[in-house]
PDB file of N, CA and C in Angstrom:
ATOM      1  N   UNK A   1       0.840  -1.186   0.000  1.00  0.00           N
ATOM      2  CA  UNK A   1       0.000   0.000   0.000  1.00  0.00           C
ATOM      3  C   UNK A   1       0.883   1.246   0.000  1.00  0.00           C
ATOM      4  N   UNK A   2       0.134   2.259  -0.584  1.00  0.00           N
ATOM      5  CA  UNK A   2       1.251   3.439  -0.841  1.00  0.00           C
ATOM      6  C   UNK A   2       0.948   4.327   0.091  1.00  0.00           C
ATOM      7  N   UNK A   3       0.028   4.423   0.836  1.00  0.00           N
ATOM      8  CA  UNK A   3      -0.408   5.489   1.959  1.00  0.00           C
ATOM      9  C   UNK A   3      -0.882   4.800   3.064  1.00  0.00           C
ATOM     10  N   UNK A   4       0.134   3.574   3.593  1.00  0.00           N
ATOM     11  CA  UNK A   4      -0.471   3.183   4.800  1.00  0.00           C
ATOM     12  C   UNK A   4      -0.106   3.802   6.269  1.00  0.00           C
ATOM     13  N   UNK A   5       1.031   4.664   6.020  1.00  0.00           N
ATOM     14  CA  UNK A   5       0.759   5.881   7.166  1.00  0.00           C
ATOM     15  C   UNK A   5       0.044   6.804   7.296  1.00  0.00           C
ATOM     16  N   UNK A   6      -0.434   7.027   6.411  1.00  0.00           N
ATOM     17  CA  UNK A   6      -1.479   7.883   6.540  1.00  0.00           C
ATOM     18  C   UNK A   6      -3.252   7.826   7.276  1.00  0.00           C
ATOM     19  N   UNK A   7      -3.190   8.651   7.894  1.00  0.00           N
ATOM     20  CA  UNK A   7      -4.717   8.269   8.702  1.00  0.00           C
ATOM     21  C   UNK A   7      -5.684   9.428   8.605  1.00  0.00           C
ATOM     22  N   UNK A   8      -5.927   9.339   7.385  1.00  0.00           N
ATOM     23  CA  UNK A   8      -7.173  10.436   6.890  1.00  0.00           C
ATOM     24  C   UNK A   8      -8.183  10.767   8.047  1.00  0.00           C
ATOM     25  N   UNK A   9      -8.778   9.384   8.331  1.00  0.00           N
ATOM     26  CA  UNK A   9      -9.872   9.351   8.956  1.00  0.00           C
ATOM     27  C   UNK A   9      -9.569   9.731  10.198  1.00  0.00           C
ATOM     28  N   UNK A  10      -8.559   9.583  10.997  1.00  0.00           N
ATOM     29  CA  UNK A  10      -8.719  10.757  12.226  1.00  0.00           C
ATOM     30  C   UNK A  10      -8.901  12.058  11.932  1.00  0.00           C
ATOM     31  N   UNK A  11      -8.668  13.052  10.968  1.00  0.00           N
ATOM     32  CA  UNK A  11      -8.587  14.077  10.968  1.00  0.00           C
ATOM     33  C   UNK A  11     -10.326  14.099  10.948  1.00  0.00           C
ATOM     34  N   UNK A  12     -10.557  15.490  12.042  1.00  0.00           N
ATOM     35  CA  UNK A  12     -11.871  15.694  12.684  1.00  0.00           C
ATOM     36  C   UNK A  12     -13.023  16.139  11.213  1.00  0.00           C
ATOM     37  N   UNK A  13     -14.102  15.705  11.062  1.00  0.00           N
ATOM     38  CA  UNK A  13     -14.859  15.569   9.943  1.00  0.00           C
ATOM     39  C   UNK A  13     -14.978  17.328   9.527  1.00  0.00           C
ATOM     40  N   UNK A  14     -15.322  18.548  10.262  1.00  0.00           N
ATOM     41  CA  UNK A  14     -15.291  19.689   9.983  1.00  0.00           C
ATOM     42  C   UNK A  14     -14.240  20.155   9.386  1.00  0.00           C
ATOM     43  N   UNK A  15     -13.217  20.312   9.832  1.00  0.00           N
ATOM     44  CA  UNK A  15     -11.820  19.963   9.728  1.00  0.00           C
ATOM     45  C   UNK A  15     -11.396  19.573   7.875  1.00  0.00           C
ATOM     46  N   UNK A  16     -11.552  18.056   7.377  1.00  0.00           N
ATOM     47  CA  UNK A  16     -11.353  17.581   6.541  1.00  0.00           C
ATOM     48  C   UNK A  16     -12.505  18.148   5.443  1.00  0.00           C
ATOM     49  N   UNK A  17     -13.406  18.348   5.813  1.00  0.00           N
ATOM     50  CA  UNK A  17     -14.761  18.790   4.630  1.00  0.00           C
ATOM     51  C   UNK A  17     -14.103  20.618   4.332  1.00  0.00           C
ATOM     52  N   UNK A  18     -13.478  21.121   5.326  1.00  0.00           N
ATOM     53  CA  UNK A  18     -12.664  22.138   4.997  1.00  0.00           C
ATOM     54  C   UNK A  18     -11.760  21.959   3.947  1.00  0.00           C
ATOM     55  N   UNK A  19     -10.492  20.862   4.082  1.00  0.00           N
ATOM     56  CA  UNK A  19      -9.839  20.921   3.491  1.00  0.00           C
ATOM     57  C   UNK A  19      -9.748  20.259   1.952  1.00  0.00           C
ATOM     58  N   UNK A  20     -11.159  19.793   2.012  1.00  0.00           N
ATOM     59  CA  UNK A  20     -11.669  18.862   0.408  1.00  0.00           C
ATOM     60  C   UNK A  20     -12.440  20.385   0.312  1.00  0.00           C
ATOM     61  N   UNK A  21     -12.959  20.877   0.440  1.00  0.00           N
ATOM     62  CA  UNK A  21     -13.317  21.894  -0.520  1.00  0.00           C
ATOM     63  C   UNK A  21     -12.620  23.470  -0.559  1.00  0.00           C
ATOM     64  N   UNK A  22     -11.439  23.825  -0.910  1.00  0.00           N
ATOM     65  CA  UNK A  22     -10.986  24.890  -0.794  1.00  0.00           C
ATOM     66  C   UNK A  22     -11.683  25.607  -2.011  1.00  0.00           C
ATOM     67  N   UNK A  23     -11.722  27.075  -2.020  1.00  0.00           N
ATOM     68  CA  UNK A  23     -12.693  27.689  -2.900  1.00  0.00           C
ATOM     69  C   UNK A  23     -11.198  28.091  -4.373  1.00  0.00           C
ATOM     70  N   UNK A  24     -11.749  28.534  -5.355  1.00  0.00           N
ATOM     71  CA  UNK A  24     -10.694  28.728  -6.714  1.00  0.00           C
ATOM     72  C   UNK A  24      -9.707  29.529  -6.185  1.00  0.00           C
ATOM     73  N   UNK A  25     -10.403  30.853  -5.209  1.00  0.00           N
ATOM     74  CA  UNK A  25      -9.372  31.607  -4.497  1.00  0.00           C
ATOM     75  C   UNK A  25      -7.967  31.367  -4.045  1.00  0.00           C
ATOM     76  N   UNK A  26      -8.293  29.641  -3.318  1.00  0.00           N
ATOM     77  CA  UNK A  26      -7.520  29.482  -2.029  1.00  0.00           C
ATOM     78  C   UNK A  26      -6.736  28.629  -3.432  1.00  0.00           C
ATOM     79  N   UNK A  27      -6.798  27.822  -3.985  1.00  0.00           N
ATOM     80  CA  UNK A  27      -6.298  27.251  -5.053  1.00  0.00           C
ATOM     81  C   UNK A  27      -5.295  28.021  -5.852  1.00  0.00           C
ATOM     82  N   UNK A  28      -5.870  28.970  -6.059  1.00  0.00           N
ATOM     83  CA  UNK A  28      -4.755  29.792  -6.989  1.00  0.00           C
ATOM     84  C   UNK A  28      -3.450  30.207  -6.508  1.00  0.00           C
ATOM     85  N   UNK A  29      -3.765  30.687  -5.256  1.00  0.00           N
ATOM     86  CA  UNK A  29      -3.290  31.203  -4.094  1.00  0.00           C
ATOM     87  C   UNK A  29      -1.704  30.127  -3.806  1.00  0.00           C
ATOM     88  N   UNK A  30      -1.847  28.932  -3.880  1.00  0.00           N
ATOM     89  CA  UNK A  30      -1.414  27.506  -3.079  1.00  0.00           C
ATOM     90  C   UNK A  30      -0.599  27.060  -5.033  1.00  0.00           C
ATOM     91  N   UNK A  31      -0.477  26.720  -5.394  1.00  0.00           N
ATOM     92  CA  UNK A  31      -0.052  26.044  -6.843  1.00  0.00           C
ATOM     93  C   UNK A  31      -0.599  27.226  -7.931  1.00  0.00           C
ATOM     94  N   UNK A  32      -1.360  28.348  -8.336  1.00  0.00           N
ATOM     95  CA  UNK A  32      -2.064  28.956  -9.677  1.00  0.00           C
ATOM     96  C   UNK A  32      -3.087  27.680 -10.223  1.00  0.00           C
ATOM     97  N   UNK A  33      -3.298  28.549 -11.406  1.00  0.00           N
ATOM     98  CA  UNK A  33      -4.527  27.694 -11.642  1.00  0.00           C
ATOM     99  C   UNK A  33      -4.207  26.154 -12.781  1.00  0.00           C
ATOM    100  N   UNK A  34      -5.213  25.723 -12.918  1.00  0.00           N
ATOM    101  CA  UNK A  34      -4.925  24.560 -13.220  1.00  0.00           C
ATOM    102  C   UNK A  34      -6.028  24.900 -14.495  1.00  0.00           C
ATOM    103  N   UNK A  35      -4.913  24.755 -15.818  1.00  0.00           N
ATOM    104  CA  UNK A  35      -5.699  25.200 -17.017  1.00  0.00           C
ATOM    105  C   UNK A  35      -6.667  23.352 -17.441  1.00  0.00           C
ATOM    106  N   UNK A  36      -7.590  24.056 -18.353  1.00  0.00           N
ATOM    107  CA  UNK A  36      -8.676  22.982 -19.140  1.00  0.00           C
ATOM    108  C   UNK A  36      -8.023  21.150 -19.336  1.00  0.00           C
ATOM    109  N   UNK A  37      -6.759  22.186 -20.212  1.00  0.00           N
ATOM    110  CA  UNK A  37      -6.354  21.041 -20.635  1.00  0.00           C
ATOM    111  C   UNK A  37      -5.370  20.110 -19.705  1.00  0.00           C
ATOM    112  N   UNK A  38      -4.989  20.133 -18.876  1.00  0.00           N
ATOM    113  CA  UNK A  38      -3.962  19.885 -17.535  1.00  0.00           C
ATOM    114  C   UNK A  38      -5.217  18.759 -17.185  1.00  0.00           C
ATOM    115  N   UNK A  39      -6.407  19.441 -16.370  1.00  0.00           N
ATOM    116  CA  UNK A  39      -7.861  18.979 -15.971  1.00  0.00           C
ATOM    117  C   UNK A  39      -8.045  17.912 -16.395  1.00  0.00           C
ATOM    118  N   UNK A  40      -8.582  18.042 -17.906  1.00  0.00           N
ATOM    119  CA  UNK A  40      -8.674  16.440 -18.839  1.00  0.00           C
ATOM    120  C   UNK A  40      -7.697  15.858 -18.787  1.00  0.00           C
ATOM    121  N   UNK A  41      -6.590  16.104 -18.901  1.00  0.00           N
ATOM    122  CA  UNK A  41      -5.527  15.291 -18.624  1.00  0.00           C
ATOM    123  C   UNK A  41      -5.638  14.238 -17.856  1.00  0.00           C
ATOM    124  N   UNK A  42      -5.567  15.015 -16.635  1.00  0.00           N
ATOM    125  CA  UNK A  42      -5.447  14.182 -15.159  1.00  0.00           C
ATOM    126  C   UNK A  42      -6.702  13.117 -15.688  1.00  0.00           C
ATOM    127  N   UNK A  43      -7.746  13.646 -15.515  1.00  0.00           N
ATOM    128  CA  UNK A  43      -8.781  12.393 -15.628  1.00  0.00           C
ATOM    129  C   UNK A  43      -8.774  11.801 -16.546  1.00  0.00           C
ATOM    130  N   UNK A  44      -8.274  11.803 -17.752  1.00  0.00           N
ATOM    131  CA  UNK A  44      -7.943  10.838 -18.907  1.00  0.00           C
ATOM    132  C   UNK A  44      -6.885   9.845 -18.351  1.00  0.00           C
ATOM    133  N   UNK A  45      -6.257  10.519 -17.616  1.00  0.00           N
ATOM    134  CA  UNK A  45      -5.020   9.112 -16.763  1.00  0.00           C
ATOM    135  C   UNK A  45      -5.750   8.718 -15.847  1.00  0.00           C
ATOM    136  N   UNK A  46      -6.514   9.071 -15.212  1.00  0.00           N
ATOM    137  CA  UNK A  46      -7.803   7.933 -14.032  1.00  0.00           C
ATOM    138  C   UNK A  46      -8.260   7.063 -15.222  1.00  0.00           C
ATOM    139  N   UNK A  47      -8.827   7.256 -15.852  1.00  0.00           N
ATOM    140  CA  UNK A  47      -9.434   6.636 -17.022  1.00  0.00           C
ATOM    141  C   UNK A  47      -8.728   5.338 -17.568  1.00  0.00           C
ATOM    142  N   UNK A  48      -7.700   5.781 -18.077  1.00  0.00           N
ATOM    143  CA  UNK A  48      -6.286   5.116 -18.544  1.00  0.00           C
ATOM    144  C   UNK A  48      -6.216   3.775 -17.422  1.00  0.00           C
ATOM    145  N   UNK A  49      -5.965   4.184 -16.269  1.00  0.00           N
ATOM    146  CA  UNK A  49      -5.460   3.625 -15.252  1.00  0.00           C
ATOM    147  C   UNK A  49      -6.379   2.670 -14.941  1.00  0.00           C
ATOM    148  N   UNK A  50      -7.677   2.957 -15.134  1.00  0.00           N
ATOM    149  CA  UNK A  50      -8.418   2.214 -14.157  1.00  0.00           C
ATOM    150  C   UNK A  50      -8.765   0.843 -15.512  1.00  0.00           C
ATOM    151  N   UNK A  51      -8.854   1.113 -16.639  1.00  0.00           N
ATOM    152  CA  UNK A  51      -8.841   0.132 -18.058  1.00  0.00           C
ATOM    153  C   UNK A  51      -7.706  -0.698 -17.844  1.00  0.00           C
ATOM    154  N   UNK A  52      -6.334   0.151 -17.411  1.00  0.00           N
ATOM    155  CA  UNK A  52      -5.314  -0.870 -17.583  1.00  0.00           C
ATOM    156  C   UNK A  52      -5.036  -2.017 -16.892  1.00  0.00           C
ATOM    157  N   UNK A  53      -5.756  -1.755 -15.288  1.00  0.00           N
ATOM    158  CA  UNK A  53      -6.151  -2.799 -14.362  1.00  0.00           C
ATOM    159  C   UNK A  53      -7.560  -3.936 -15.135  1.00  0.00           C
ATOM    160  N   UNK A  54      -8.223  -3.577 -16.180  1.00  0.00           N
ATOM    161  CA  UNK A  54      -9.415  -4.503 -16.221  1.00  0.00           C
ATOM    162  C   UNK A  54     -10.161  -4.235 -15.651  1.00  0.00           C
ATOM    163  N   UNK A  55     -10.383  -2.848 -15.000  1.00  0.00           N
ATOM    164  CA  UNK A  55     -11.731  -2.907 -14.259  1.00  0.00           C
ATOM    165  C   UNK A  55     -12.887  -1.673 -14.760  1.00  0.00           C
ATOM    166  N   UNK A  56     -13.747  -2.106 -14.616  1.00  0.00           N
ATOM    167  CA  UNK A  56     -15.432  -1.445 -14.975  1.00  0.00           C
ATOM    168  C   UNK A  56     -15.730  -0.023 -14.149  1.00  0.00           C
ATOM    169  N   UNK A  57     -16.422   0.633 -14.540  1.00  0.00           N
ATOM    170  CA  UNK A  57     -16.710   1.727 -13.160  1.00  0.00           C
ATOM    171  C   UNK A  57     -17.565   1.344 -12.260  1.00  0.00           C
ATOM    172  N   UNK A  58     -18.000   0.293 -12.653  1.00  0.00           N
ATOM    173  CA  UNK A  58     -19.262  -0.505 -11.954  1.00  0.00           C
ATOM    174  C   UNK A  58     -17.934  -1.500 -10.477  1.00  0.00           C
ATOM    175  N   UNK A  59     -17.286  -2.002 -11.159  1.00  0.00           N
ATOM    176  CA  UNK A  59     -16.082  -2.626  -9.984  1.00  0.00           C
ATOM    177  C   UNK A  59     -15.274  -1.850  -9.487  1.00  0.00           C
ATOM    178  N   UNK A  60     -15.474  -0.748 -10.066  1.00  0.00           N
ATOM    179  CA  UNK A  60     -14.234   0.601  -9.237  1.00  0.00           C
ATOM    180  C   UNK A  60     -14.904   0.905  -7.871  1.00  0.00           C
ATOM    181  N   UNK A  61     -16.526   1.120  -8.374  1.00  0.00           N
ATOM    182  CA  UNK A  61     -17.530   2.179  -7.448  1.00  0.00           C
ATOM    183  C   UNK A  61     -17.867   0.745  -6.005  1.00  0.00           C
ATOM    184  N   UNK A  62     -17.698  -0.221  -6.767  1.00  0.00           N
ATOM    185  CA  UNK A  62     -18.042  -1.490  -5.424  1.00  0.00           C
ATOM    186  C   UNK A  62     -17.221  -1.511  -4.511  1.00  0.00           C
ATOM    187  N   UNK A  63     -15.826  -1.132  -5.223  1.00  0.00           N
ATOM    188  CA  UNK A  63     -14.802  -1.390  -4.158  1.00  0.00           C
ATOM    189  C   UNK A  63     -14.212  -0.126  -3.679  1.00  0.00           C
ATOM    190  N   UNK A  64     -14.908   0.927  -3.859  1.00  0.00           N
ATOM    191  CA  UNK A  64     -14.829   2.202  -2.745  1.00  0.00           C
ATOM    192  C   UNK A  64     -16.288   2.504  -2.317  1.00  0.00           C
ATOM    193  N   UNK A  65     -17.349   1.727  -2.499  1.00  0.00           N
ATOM    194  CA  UNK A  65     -18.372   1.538  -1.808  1.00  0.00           C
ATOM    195  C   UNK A  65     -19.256   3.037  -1.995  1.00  0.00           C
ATOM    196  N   UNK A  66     -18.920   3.130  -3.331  1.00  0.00           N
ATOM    197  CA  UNK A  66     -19.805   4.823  -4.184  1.00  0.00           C
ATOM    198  C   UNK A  66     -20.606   4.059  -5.368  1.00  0.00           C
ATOM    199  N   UNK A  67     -21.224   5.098  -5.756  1.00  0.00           N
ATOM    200  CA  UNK A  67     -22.058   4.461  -6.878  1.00  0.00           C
ATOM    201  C   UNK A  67     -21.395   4.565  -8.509  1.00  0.00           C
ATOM    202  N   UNK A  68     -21.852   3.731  -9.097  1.00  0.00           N
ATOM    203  CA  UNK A  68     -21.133   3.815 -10.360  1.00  0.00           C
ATOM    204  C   UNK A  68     -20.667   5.419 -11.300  1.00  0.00           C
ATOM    205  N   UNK A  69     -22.245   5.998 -10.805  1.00  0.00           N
ATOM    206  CA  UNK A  69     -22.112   7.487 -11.446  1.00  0.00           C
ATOM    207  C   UNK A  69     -21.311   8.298 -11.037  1.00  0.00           C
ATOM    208  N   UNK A  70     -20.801   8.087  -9.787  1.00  0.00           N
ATOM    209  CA  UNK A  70     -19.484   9.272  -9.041  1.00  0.00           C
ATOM    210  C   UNK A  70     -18.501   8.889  -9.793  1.00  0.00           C
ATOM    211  N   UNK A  71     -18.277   7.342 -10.219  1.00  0.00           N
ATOM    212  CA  UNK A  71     -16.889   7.482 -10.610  1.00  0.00           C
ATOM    213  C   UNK A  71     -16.847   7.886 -12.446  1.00  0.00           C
ATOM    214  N   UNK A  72     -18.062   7.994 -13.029  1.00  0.00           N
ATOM    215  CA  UNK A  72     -18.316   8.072 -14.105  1.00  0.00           C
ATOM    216  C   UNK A  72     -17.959   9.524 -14.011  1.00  0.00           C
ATOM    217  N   UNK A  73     -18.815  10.293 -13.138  1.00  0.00           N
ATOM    218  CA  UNK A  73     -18.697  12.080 -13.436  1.00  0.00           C
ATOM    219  C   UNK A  73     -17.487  12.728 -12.875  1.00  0.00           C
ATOM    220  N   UNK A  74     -16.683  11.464 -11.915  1.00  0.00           N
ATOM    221  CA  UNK A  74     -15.119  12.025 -11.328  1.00  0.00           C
ATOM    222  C   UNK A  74     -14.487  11.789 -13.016  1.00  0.00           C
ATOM    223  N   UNK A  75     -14.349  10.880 -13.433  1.00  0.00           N
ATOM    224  CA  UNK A  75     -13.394  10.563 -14.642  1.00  0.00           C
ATOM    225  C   UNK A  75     -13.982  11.655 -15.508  1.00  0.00           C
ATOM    226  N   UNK A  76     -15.154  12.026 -16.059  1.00  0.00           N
ATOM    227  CA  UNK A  76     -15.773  13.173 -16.966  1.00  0.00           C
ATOM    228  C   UNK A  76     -14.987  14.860 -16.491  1.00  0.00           C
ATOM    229  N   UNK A  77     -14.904  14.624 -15.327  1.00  0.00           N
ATOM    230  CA  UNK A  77     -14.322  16.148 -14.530  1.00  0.00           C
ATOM    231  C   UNK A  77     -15.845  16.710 -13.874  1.00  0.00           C
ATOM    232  N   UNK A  78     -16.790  16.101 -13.976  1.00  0.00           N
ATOM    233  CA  UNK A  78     -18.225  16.784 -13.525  1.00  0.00           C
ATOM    234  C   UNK A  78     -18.006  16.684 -11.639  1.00  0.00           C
ATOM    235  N   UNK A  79     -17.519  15.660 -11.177  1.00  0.00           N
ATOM    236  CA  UNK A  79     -17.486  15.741  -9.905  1.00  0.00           C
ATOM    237  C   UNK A  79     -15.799  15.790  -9.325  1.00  0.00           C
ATOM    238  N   UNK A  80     -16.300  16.669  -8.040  1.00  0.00           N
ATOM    239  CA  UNK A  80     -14.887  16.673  -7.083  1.00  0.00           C
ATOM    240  C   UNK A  80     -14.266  15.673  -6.839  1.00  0.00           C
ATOM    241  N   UNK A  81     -12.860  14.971  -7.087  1.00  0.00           N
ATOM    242  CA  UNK A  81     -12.300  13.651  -6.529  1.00  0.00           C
ATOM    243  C   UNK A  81     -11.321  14.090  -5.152  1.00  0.00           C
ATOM    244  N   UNK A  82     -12.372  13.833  -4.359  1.00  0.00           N
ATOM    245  CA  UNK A  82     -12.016  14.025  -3.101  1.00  0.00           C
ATOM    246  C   UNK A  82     -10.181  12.989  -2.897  1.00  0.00           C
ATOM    247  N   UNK A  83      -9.342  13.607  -1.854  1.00  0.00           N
ATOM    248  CA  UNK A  83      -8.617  12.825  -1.377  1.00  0.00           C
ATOM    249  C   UNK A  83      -8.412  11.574  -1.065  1.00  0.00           C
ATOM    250  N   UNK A  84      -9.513  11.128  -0.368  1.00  0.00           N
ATOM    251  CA  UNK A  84      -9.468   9.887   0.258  1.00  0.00           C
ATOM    252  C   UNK A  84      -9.924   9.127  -0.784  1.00  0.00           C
ATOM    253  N   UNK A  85     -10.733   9.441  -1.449  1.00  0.00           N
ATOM    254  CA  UNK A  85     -10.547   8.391  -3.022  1.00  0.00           C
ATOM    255  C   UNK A  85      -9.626   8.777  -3.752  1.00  0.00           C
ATOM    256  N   UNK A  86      -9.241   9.602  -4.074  1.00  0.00           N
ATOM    257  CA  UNK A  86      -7.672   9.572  -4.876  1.00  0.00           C
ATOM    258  C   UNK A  86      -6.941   8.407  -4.518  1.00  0.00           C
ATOM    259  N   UNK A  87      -6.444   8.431  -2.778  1.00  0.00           N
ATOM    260  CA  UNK A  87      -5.680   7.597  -2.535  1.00  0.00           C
ATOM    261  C   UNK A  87      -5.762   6.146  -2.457  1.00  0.00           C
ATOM    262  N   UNK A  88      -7.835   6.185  -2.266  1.00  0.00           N
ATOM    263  CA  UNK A  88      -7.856   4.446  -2.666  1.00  0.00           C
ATOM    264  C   UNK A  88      -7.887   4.209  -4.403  1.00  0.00           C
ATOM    265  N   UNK A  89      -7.845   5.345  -5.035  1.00  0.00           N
ATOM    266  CA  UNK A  89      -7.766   4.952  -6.694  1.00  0.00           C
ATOM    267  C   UNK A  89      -5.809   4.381  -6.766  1.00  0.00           C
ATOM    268  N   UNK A  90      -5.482   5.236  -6.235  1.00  0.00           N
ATOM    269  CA  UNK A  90      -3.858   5.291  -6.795  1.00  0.00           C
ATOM    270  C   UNK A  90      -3.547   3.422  -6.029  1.00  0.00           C
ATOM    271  N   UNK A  91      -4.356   3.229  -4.890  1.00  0.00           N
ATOM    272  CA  UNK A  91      -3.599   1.836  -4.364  1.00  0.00           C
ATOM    273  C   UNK A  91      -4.664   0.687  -5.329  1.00  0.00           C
ATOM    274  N   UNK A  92      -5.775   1.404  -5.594  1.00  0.00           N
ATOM    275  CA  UNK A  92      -6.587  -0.078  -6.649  1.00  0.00           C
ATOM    276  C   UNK A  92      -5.721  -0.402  -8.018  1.00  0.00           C
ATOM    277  N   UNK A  93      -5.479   1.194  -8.220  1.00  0.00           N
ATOM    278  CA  UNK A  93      -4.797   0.438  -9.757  1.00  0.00           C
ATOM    279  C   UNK A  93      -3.473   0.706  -9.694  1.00  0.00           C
ATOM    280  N   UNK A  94      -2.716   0.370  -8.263  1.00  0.00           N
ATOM    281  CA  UNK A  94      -1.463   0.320  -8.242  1.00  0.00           C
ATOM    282  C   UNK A  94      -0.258   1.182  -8.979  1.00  0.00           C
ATOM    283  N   UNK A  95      -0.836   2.660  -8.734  1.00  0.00           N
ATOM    284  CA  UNK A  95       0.153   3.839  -9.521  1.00  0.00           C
ATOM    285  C   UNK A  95       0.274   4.240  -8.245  1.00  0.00           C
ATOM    286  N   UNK A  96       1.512   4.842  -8.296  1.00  0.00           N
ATOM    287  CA  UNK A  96       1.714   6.370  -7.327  1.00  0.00           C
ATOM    288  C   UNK A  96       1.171   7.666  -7.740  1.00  0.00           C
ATOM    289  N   UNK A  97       0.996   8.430  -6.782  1.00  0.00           N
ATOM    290  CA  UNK A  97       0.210   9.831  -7.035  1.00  0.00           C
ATOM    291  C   UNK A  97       0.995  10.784  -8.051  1.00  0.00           C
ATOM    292  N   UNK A  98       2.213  10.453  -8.529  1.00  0.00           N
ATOM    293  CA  UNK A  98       3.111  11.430  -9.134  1.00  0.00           C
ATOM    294  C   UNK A  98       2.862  10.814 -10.929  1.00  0.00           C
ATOM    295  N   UNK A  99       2.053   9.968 -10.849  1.00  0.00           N
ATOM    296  CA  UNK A  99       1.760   9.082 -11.799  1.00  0.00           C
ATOM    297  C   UNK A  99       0.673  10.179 -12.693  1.00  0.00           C
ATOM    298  N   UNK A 100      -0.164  10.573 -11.944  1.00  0.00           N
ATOM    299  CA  UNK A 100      -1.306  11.333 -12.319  1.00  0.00           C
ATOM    300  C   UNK A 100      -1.029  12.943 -12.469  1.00  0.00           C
ATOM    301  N   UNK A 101      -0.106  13.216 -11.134  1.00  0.00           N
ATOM    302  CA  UNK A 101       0.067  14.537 -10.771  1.00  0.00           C
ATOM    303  C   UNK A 101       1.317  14.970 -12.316  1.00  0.00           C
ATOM    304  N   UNK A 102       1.514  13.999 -12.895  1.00  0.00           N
ATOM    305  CA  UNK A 102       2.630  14.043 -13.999  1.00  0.00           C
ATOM    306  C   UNK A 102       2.183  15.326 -15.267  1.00  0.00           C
ATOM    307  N   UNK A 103       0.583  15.497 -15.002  1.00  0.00           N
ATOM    308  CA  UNK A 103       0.357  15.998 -16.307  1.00  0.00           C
ATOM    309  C   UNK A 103       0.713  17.649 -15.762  1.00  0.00           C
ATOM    310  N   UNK A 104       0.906  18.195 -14.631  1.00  0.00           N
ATOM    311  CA  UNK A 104       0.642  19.271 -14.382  1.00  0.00           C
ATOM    312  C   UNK A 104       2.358  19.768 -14.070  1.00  0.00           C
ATOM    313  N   UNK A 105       3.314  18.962 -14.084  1.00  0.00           N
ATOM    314  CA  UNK A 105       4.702  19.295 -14.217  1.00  0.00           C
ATOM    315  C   UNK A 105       5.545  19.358 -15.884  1.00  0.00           C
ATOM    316  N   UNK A 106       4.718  19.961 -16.450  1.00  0.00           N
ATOM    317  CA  UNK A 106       5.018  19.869 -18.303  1.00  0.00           C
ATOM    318  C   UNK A 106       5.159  21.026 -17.907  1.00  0.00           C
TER     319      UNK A 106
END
């Protein structure tokens, strides 16, 4: 596992719902912005990634216990991909995070 020190889930629920939704402000602020094409990127490599394992969005969404459509509208860019699924995506289909984060260091 690639983040088994890590303990998301202690961090206090107010707390973490803070830090999954920072506003464009605080974003820009922290890294600048993250152009269109960077965006598709990234989720074209979720995409990528999750085919290259053999698996369905229907077997992605079972085994992070979401429904098929989150992971359909995370890969589209329509929904937020929170942290804590990032990190169970990067250990299902066995990439590291620098794997994905690759498109935004060009």
């Amino acid at each position: 596992m690639f983040f088994k020190d890590f303990y998301f889930s202690k961090v206090p629920f107010l707390r973490r719902k803070r830090l999954n939704s920072l506003s464009g402000q605080a974003k820009s602020n922290i890294g600048g912005e993250i152009s269109d094409e960077e965006r598709k990127s990234f989720f074209n490599q979720l995409r990528a990634a999750r085919i290259e394992v053999n698996l369905t969005q229907a077997q992605v969404s079972e085994r992070l216990g979401k429904y098929q459509s989150y992971i359909s509208k995370v890969e589209s860019g329509k929904k937020r991909l929170f942290i804590e699924d990032f990190i169970r995506l990067c250990e299902l289909y066995n990439k590291p995070p620098e794997y994905f984060y690759s498109v935004f260091s060009k």
